[in-house]
N, C-alpha and C. Protein backbone atom coordinates (compact mmCIF):
# COMPACT_ATOMS: atom_id res chain seq x y z
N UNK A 1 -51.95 -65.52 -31.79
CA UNK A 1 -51.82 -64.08 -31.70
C UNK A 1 -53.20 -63.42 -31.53
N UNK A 2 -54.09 -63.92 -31.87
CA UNK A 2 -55.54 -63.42 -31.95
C UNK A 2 -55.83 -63.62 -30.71
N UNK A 3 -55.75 -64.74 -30.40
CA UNK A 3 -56.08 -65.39 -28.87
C UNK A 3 -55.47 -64.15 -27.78
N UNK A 4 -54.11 -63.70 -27.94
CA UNK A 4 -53.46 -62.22 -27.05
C UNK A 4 -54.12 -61.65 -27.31
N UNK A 5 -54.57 -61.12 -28.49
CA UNK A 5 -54.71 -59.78 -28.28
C UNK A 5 -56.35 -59.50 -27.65
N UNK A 6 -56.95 -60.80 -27.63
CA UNK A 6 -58.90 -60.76 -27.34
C UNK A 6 -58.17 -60.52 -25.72
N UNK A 7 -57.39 -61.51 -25.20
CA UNK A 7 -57.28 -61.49 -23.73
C UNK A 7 -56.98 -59.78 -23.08
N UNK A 8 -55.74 -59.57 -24.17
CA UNK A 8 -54.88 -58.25 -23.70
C UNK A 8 -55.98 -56.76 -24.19
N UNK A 9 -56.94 -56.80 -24.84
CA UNK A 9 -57.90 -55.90 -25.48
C UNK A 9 -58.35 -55.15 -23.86
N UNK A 10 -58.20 -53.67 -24.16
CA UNK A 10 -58.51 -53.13 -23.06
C UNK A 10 -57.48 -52.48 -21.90
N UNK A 11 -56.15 -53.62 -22.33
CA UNK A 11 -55.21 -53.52 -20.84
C UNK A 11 -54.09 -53.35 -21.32
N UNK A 12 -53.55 -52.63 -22.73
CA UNK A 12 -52.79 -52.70 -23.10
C UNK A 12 -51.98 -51.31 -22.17
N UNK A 13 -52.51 -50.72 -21.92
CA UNK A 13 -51.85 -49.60 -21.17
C UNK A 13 -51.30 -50.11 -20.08
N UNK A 14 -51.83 -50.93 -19.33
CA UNK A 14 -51.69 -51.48 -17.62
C UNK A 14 -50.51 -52.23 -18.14
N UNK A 15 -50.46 -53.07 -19.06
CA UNK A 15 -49.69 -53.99 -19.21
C UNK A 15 -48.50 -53.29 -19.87
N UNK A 16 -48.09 -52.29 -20.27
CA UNK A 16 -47.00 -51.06 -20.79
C UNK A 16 -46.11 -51.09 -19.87
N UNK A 17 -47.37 -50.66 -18.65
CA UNK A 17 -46.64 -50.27 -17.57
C UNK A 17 -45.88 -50.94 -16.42
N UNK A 18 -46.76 -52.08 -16.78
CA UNK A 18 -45.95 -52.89 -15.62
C UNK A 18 -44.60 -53.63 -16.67
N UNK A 19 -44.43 -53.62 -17.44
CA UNK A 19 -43.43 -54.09 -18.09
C UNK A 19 -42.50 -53.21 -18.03
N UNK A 20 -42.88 -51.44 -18.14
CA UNK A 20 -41.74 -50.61 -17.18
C UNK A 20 -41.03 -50.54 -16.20
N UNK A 21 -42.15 -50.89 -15.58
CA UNK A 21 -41.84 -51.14 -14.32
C UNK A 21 -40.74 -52.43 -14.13
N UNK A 22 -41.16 -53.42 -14.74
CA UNK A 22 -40.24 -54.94 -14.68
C UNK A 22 -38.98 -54.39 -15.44
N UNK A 23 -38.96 -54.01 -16.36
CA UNK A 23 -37.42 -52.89 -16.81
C UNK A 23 -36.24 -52.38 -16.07
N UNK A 24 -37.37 -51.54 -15.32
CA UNK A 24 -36.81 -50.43 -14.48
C UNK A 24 -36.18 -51.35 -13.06
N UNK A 25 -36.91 -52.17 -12.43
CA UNK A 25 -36.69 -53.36 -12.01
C UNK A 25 -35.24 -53.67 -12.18
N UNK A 26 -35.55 -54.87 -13.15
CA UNK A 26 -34.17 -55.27 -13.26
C UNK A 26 -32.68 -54.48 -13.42
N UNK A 27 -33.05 -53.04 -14.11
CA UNK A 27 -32.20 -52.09 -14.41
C UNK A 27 -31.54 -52.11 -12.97
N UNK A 28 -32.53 -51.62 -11.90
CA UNK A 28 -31.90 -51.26 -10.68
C UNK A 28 -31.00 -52.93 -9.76
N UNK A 29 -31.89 -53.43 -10.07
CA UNK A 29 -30.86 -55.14 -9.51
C UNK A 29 -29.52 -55.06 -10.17
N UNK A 30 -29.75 -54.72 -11.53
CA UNK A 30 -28.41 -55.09 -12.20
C UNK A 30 -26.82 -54.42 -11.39
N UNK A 31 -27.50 -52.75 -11.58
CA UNK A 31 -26.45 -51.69 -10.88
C UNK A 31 -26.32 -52.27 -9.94
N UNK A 32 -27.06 -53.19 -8.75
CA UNK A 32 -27.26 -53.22 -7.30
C UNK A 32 -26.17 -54.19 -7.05
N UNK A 33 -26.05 -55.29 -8.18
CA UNK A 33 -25.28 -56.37 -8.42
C UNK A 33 -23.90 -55.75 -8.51
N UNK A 34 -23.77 -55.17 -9.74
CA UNK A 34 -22.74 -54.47 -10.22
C UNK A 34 -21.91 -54.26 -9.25
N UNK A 35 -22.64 -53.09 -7.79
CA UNK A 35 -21.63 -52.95 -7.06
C UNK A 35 -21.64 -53.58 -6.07
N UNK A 36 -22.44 -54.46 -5.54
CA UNK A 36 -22.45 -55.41 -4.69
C UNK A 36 -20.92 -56.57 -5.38
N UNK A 37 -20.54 -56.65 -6.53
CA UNK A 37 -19.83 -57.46 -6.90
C UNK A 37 -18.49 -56.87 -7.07
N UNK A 38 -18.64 -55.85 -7.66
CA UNK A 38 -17.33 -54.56 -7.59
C UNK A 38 -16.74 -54.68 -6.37
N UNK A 39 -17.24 -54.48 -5.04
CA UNK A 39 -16.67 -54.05 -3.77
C UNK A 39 -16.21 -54.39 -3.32
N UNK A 40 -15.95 -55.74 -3.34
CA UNK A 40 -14.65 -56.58 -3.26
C UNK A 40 -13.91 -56.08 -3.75
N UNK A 41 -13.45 -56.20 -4.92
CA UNK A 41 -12.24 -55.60 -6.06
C UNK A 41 -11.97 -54.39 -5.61
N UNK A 42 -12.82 -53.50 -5.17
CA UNK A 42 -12.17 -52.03 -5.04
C UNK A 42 -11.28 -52.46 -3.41
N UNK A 43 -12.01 -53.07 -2.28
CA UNK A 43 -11.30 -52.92 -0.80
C UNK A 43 -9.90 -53.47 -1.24
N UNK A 44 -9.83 -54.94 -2.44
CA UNK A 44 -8.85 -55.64 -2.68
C UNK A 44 -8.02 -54.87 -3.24
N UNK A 45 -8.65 -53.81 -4.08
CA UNK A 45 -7.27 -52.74 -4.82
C UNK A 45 -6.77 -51.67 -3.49
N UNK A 46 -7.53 -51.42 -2.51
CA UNK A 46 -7.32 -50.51 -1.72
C UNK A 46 -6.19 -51.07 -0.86
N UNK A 47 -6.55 -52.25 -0.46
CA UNK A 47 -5.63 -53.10 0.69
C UNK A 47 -4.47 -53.12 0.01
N UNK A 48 -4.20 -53.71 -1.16
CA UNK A 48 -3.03 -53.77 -2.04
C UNK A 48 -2.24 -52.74 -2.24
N UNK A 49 -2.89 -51.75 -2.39
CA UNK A 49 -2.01 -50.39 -2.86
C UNK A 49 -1.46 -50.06 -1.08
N UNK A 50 -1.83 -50.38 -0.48
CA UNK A 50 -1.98 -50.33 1.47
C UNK A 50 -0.61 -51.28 1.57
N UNK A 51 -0.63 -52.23 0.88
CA UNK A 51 0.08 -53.58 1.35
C UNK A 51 1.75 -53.00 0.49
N UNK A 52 1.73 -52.68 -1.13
CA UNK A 52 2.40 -51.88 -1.43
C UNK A 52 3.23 -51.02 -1.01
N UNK A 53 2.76 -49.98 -0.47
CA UNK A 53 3.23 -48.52 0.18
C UNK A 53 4.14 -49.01 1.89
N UNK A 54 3.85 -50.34 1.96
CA UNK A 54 4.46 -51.29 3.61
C UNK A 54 5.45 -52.23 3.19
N UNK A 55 5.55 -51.94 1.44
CA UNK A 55 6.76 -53.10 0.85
C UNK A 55 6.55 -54.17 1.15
N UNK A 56 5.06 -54.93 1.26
CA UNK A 56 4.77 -56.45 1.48
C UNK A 56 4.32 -56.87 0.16
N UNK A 57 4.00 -56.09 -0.90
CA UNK A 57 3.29 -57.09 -1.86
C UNK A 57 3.48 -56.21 -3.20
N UNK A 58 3.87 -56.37 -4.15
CA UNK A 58 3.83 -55.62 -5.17
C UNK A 58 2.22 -55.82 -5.94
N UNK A 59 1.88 -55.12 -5.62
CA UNK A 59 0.21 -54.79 -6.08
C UNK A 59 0.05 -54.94 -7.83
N UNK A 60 1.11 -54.00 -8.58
CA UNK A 60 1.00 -53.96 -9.49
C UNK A 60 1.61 -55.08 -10.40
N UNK A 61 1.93 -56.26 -9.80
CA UNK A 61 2.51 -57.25 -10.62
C UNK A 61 0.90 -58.42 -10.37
N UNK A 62 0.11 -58.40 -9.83
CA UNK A 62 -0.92 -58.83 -9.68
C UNK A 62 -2.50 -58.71 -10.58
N UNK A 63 -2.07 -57.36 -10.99
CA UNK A 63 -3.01 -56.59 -12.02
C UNK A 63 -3.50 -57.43 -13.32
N UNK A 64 -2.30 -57.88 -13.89
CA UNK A 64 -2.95 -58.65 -15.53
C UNK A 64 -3.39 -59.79 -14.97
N UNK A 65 -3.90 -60.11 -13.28
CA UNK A 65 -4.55 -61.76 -12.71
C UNK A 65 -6.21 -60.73 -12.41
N UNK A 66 -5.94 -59.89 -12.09
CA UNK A 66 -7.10 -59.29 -11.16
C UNK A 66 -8.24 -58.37 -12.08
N UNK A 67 -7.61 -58.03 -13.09
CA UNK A 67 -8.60 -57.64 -13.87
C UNK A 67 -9.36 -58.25 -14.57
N UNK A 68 -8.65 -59.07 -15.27
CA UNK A 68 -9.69 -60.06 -16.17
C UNK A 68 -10.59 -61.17 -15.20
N UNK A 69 -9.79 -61.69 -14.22
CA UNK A 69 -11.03 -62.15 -13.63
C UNK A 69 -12.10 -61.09 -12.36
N UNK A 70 -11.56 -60.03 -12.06
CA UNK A 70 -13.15 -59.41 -11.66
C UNK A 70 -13.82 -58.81 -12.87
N UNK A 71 -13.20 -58.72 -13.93
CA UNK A 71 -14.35 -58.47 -14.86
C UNK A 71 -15.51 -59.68 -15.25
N UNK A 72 -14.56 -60.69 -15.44
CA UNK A 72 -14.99 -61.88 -15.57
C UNK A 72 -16.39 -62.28 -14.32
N UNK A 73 -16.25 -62.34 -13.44
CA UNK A 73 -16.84 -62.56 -12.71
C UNK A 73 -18.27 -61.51 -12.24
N UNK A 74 -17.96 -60.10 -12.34
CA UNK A 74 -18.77 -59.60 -12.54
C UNK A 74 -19.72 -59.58 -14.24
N UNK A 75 -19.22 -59.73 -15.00
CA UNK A 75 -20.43 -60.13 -15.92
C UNK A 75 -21.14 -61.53 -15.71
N UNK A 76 -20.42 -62.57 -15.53
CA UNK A 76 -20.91 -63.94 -14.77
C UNK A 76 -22.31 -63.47 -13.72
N UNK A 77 -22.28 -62.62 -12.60
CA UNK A 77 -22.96 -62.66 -11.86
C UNK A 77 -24.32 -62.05 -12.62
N UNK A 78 -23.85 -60.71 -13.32
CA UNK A 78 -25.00 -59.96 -13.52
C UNK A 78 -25.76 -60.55 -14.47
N UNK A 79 -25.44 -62.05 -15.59
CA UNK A 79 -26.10 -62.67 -16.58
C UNK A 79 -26.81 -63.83 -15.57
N UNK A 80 -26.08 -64.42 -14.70
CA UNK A 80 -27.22 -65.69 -13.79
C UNK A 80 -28.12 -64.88 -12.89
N UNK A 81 -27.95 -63.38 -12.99
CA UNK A 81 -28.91 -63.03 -12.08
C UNK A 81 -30.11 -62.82 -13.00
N UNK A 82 -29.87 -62.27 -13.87
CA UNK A 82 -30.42 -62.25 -15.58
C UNK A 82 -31.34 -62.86 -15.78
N UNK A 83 -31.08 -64.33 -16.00
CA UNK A 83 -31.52 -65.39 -16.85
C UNK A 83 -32.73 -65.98 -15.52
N UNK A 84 -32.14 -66.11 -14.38
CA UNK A 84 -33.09 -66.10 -12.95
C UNK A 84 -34.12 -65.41 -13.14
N UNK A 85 -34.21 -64.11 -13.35
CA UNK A 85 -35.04 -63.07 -13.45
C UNK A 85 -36.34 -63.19 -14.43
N UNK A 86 -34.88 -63.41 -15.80
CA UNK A 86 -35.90 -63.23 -17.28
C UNK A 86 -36.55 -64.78 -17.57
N UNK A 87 -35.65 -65.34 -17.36
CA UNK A 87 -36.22 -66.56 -18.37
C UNK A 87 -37.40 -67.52 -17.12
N UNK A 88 -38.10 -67.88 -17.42
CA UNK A 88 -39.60 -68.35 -16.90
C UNK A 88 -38.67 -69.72 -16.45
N UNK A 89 -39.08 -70.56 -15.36
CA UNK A 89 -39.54 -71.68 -14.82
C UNK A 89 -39.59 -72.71 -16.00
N UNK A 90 -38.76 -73.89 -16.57
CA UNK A 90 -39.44 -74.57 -17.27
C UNK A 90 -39.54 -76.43 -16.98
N UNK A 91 -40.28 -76.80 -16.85
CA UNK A 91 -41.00 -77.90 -16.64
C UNK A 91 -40.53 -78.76 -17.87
């Protein structure tokens, strides 16, 4: 700890900031993910309710399959994008 703080002495401000910055960062990937992963699910609810209203598919008997796994899957994505991000390279 002594050893940080002789190195970091001086730059503690610079180094604030870029860790904001790496924050703010990932904040925006995450949302970016979010709906990059969502947008499927929404065209798939759109087409369905489409497919519905043409008496080809009952949309709403599909629902207790389609929710839990795009939820599922969207937290899946946004944690391996995560762990990619956060956790360091290890040897």
């Amino acid at each position: 700890m002594k050893r940080s703080a002789e190195i970091t002495k001086g730059s503690k401000r610079s180094l604030f900031i870029l860790g904001l910055k790496f924050y703010f960062g990932l904040l925006v990937i995450n949302i970016f993910l979010v709906i990059l992963v969502l947008a499927p699910f929404v065209i798939l609810g759109a087409l369905g309710i489409l497919l519905q209203g043409m008496r080809l598919l009952s949309f709403f008997d599909m629902m207790p399959i389609l929710i839990p796994a795009g939820f599922f899957v969207v937290f899946l994505a946004v944690a391996l994008v995560d762990a990619v991000i956060v956790l360091p390279p290890t040897r």
